[in-house]
C-alpha atoms as a PDB file:
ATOM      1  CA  UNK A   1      37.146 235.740  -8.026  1.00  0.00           C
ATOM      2  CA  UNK A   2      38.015 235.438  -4.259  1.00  0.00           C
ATOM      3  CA  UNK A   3      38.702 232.011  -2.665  1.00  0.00           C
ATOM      4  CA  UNK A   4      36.087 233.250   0.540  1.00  0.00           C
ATOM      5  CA  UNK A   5      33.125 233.603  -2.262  1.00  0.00           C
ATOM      6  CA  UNK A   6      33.126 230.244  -1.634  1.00  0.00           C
ATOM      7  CA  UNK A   7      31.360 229.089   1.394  1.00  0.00           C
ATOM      8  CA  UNK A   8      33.203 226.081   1.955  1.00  0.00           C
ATOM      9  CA  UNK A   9      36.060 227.903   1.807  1.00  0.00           C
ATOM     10  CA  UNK A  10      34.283 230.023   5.155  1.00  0.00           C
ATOM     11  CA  UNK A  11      35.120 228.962   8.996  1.00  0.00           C
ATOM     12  CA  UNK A  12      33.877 225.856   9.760  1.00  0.00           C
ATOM     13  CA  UNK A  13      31.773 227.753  12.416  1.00  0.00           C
ATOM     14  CA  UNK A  14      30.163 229.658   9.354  1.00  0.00           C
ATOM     15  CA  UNK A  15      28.952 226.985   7.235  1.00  0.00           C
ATOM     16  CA  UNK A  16      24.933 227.364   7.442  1.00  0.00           C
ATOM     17  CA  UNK A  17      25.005 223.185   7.752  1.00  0.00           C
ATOM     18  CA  UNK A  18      28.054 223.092  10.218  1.00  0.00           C
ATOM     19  CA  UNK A  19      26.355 225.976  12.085  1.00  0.00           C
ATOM     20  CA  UNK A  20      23.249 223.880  11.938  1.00  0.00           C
ATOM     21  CA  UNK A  21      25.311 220.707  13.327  1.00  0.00           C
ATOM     22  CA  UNK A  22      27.133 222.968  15.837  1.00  0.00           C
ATOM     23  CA  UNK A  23      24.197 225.247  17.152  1.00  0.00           C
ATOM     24  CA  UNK A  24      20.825 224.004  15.647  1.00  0.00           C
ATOM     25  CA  UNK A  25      18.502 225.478  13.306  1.00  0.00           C
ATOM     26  CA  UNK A  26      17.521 228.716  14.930  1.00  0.00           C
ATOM     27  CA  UNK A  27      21.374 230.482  15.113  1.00  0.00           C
ATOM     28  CA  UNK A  28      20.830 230.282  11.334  1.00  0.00           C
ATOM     29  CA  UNK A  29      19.113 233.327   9.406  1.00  0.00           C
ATOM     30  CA  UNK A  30      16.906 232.642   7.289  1.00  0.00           C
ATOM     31  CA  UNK A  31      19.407 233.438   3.652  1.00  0.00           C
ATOM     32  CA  UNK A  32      21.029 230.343   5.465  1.00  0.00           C
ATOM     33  CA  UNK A  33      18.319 227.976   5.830  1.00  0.00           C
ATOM     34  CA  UNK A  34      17.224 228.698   2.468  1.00  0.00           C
ATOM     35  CA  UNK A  35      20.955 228.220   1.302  1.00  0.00           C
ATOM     36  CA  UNK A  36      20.760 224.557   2.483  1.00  0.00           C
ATOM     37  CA  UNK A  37      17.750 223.855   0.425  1.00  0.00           C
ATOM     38  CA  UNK A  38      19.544 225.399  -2.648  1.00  0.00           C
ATOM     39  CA  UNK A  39      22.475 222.944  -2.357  1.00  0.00           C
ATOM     40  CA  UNK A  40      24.833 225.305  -4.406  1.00  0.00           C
ATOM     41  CA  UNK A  41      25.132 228.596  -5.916  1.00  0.00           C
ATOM     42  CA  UNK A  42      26.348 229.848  -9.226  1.00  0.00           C
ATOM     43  CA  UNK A  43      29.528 231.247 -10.609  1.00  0.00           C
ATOM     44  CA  UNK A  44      28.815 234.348  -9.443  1.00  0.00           C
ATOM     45  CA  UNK A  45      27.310 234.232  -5.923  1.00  0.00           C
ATOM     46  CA  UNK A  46      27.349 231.443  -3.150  1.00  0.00           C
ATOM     47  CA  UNK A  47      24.077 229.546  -2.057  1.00  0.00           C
ATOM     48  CA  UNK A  48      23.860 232.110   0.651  1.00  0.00           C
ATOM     49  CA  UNK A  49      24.301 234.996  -1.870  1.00  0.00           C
ATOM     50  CA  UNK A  50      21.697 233.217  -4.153  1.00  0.00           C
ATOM     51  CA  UNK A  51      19.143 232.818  -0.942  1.00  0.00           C
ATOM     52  CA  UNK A  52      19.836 236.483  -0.334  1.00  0.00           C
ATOM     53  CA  UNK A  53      18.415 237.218  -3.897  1.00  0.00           C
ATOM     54  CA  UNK A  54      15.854 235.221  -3.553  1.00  0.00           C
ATOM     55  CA  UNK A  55      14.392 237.129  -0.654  1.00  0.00           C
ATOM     56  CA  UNK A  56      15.039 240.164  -1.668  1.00  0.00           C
ATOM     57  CA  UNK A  57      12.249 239.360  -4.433  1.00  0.00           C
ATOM     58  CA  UNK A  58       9.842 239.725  -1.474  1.00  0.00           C
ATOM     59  CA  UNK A  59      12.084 241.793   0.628  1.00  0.00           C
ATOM     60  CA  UNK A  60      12.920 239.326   2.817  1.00  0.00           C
ATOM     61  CA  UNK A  61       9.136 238.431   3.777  1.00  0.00           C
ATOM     62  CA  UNK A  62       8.536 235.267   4.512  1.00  0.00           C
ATOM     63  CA  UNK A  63       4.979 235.251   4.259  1.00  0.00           C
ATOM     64  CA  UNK A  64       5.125 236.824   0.606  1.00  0.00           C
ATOM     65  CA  UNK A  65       7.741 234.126  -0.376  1.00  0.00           C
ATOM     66  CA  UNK A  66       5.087 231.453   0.729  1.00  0.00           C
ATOM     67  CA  UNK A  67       2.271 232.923  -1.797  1.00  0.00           C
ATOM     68  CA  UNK A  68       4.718 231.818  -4.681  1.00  0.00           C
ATOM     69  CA  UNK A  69       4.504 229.408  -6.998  1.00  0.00           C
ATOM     70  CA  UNK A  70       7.107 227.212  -8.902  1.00  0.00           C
ATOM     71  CA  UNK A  71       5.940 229.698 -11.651  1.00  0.00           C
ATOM     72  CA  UNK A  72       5.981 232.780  -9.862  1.00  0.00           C
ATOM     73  CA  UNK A  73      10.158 232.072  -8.544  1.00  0.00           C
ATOM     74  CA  UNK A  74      10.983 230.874 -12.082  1.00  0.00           C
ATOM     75  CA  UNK A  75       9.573 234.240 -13.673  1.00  0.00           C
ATOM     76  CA  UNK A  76      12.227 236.251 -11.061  1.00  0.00           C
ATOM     77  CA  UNK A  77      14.929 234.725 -13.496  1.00  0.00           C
ATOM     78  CA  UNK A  78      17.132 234.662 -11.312  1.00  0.00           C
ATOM     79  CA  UNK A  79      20.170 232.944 -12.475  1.00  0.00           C
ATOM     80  CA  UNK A  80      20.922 229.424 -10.618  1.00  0.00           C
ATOM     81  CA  UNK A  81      17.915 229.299  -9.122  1.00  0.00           C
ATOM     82  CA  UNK A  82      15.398 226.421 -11.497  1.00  0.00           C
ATOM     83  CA  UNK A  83      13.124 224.316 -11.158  1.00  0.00           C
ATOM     84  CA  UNK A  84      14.645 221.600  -8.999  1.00  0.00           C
ATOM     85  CA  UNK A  85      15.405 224.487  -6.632  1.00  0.00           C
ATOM     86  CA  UNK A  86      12.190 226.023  -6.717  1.00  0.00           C
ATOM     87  CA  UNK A  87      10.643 222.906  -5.882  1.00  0.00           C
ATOM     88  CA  UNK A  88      12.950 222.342  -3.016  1.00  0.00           C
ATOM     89  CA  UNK A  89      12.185 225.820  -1.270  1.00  0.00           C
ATOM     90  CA  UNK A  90       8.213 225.600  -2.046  1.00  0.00           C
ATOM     91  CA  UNK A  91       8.459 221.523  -0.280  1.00  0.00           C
ATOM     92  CA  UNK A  92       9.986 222.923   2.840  1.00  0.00           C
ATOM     93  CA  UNK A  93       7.486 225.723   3.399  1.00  0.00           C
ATOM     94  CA  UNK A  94       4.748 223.506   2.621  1.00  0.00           C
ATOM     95  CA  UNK A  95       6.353 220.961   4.902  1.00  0.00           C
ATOM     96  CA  UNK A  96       5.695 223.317   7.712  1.00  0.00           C
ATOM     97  CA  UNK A  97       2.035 224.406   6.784  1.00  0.00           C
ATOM     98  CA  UNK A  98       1.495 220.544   7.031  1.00  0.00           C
ATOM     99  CA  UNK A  99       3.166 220.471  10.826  1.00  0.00           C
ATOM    100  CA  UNK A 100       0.627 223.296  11.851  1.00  0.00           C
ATOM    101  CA  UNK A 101      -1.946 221.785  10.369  1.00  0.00           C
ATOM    102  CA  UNK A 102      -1.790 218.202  11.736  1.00  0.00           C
ATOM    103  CA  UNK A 103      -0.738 219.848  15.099  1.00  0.00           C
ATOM    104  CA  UNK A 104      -4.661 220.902  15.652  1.00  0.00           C
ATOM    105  CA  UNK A 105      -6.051 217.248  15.368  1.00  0.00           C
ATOM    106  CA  UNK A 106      -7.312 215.806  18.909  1.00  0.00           C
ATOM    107  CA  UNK A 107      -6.400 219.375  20.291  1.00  0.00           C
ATOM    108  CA  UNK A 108      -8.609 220.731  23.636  1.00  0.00           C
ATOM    109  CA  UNK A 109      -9.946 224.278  22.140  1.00  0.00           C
ATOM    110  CA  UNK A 110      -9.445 226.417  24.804  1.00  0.00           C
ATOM    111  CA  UNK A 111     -10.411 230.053  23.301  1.00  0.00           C
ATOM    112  CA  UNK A 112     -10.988 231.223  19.366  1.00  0.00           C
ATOM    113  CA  UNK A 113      -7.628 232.047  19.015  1.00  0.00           C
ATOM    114  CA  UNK A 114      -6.224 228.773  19.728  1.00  0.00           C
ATOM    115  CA  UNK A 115      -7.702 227.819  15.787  1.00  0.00           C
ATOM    116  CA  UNK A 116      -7.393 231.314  14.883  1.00  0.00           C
ATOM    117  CA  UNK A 117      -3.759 230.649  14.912  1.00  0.00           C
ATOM    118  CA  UNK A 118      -4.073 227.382  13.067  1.00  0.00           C
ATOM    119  CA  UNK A 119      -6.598 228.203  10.264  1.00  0.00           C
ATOM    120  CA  UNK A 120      -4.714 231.769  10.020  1.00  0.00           C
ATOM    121  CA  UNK A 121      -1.663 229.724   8.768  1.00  0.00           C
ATOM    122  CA  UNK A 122      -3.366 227.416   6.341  1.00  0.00           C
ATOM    123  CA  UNK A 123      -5.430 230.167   4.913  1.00  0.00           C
ATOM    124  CA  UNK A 124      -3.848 233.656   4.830  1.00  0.00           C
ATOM    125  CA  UNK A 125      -1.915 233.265   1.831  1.00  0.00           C
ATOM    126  CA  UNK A 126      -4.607 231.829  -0.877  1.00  0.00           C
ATOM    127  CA  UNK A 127      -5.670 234.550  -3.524  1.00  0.00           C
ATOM    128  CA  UNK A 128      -9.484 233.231  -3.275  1.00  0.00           C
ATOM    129  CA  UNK A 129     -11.847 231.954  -0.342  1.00  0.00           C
ATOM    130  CA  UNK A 130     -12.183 229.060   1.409  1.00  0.00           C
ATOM    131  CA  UNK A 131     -14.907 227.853   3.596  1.00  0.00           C
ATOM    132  CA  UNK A 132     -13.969 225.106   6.215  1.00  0.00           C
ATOM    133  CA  UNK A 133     -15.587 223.459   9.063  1.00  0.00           C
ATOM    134  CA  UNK A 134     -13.823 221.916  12.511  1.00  0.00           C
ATOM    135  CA  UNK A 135     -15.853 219.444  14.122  1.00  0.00           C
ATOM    136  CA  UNK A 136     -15.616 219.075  17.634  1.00  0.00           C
ATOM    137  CA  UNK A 137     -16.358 216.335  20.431  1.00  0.00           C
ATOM    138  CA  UNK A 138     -17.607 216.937  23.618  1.00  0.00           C
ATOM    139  CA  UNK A 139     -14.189 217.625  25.457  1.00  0.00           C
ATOM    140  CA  UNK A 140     -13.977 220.649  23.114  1.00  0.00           C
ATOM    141  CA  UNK A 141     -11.336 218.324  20.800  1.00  0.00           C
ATOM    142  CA  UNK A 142     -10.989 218.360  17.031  1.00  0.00           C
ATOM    143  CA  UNK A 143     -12.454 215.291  15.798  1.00  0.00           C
ATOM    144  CA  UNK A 144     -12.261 216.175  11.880  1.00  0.00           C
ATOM    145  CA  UNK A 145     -11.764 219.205  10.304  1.00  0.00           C
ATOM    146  CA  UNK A 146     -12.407 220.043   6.008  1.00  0.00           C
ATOM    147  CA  UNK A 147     -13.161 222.334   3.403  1.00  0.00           C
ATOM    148  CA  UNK A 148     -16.666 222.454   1.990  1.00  0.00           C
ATOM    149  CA  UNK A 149     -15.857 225.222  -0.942  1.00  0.00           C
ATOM    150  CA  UNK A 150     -13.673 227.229  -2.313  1.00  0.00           C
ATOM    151  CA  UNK A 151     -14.705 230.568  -4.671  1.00  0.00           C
ATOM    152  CA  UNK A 152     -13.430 233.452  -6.196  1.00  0.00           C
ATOM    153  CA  UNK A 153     -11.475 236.673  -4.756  1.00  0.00           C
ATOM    154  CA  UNK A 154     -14.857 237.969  -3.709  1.00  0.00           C
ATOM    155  CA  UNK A 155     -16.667 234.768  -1.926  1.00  0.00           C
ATOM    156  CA  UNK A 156     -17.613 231.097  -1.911  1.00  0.00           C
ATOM    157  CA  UNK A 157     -20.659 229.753  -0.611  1.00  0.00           C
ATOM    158  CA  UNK A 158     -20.925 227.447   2.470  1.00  0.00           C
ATOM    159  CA  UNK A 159     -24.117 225.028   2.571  1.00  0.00           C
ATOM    160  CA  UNK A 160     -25.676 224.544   6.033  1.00  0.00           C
ATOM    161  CA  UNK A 161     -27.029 221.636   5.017  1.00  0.00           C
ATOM    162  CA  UNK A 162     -23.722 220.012   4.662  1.00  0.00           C
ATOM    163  CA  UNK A 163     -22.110 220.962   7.627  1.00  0.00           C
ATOM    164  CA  UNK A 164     -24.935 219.163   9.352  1.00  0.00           C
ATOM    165  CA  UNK A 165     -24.832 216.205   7.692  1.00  0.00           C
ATOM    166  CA  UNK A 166     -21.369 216.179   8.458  1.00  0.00           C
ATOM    167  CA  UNK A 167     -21.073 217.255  11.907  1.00  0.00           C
ATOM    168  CA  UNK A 168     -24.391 213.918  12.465  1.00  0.00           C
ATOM    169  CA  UNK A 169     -22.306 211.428  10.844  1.00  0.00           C
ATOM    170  CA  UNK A 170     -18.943 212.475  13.079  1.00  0.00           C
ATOM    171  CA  UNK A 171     -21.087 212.796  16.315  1.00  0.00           C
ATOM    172  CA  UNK A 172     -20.050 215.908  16.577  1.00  0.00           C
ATOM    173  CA  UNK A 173     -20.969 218.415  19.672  1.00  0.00           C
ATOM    174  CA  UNK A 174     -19.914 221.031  18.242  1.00  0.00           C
ATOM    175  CA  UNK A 175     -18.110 222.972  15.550  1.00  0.00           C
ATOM    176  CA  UNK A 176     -16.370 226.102  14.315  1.00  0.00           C
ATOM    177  CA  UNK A 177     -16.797 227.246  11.105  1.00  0.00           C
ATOM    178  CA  UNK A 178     -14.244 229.359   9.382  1.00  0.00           C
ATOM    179  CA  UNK A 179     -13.515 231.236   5.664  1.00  0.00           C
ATOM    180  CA  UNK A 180     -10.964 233.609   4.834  1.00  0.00           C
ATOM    181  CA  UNK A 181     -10.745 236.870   3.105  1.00  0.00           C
ATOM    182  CA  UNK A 182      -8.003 237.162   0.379  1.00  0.00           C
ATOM    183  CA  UNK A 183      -8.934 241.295   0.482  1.00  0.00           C
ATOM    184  CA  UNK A 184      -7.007 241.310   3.813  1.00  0.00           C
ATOM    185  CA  UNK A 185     -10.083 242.635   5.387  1.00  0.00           C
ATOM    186  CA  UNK A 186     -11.548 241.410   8.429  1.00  0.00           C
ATOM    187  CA  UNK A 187     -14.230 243.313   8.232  1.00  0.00           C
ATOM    188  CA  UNK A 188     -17.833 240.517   8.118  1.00  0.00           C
ATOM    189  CA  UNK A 189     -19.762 241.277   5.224  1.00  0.00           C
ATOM    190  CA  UNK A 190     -23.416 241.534   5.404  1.00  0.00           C
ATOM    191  CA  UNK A 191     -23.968 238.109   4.016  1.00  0.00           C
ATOM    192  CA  UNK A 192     -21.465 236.767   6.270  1.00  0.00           C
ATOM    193  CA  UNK A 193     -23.336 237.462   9.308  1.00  0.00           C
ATOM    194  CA  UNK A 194     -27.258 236.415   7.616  1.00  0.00           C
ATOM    195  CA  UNK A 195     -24.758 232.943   7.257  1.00  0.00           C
ATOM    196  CA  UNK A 196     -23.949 232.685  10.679  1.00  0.00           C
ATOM    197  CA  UNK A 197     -27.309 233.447  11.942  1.00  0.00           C
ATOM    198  CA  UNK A 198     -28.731 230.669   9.796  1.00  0.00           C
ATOM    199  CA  UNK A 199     -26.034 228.241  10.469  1.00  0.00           C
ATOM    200  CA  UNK A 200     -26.385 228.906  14.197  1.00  0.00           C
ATOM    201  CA  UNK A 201     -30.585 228.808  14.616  1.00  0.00           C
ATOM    202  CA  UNK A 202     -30.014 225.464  12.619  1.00  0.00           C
ATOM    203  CA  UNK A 203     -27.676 223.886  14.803  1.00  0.00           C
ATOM    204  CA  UNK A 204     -29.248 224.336  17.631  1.00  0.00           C
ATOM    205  CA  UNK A 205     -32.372 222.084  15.694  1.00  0.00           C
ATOM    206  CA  UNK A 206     -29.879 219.555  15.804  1.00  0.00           C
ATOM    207  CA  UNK A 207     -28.580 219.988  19.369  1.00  0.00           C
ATOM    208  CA  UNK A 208     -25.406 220.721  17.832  1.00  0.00           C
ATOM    209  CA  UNK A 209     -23.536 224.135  19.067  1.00  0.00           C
ATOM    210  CA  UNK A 210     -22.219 226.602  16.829  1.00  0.00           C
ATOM    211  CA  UNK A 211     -19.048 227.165  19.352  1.00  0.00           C
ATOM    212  CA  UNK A 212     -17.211 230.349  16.589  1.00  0.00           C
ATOM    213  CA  UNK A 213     -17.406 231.716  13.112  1.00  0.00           C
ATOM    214  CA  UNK A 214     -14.007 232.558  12.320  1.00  0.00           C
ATOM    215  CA  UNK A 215     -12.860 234.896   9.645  1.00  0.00           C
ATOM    216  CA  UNK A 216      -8.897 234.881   8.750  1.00  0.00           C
ATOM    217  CA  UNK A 217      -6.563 237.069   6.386  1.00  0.00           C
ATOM    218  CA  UNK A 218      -2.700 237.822   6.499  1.00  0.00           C
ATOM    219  CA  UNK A 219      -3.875 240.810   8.858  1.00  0.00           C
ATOM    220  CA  UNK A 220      -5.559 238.131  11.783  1.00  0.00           C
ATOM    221  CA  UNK A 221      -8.798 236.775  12.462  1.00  0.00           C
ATOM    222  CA  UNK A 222     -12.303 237.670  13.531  1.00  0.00           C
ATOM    223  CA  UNK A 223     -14.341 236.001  15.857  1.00  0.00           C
ATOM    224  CA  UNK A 224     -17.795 236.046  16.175  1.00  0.00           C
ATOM    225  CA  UNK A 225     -17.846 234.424  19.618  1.00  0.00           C
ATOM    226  CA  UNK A 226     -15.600 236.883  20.857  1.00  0.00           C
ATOM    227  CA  UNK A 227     -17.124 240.334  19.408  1.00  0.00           C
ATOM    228  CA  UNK A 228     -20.619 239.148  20.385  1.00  0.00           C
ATOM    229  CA  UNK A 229     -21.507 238.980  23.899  1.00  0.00           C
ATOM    230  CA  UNK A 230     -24.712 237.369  23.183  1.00  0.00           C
ATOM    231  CA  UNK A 231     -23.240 234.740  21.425  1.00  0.00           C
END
């Protein structure tokens, strides 16, 4: 075995957590961010080596490697990588869903894409739907934002009756509502637009405006707002 399998045997300048130090986190790829979360490697190949590996189970794809679960890395069997590692890896990318996601609370919504972007991120990766709701105040600012259901692979089901009640007792203005589609299709279903319609006519009972109906996958979104010109 060479001496240089070693990383701290590498230039200083070539450490991922001297490079880090040095340079900050974006001169490092991502085998080297990874290889700081993994601590060490094995007998046989370096942290780096082992984050290397470990992307190349989802060749190199970070979105795929977020859709895993403890489980899912554990069945790779790849050797030096457990569960204390696992963990580690799965805590940092959940760490920055959880930066996203607080990052939309109090925000001015400009345009549909603006929590396109945010919902997108929290949503793309689940293998079943999700229907959520974003409240909003009169400045156009997120005021409280949850999920109502969750379903299978082919739908959930969203109660109207709910999201009223819940947009009354936040004195909400406003809201987006907002589901995902684990297909990857962006496509609205037929029963996805009788929703909207129903949503929408009661809202307006409620002098309460319907400002989007978002629909997300790993592909990108579709707004109702924006294909509609009647909207």
């Amino acid at each position: 075995m060479q001496l240089s399998h070693h990383i701290k045997n590498w230039a200083e300048e070539d450490q991922p957590i001297c490079k880090m130090l040095q340079k900050g986190a974006k001169y490092l790829s991502d085998a080297e961010l990874i290889a700081i979360l993994l601590q060490h490697g094995t007998a046989q190949q370096n942290a780096v080596e082992l984050a290397r590996t470990l992307l190349q189970s989802t060749h190199h794809n970070l979105k795929q490697l977020a859709q895993l679960s403890i489980a899912d890395i554990l069945a790779l069997k790849i050797n030096g990588i457990g569960k204390v590692k696992a963990v580690r890896v799965l805590a940092a990318i959940e760490l920055g869903s959880r930066r996203i996601h607080k990052g939309i609370e109090k925000k001015n919504i400009r345009q549909s894409k603006d929590v396109a972007d945010h919902l997108k991120y929290l949503l793309q990766f689940e293998n079943k739907e999700f229907f959520m709701v974003l409240l909003l105040n009169q400045a156009n600012k997120v005021i409280h934002e949850e999920i109502l259901s969750e379903g299978g692979i082919t739908g959930t089901v969203a109660d109207p009756r709910i999201i009223f009640k819940l947009a009354l007792s936040h004195q909400a203005t406003g809201f987006i509502i907002c589901h995902n589609h684990p297909s990857g299709q962006l496509v609205p279903s037929r029963m996805d637009d009788l929703l909207t319609e129903k949503i929408k006519k009661g809202a307006a009972f409620f002098d309460i405006k319907l400002v989007d109906h978002l629909i997300v996958s790993i592909e990108g979104y579709y707004s109702y707002a924006e294909q509609n010109n009647n909207w």
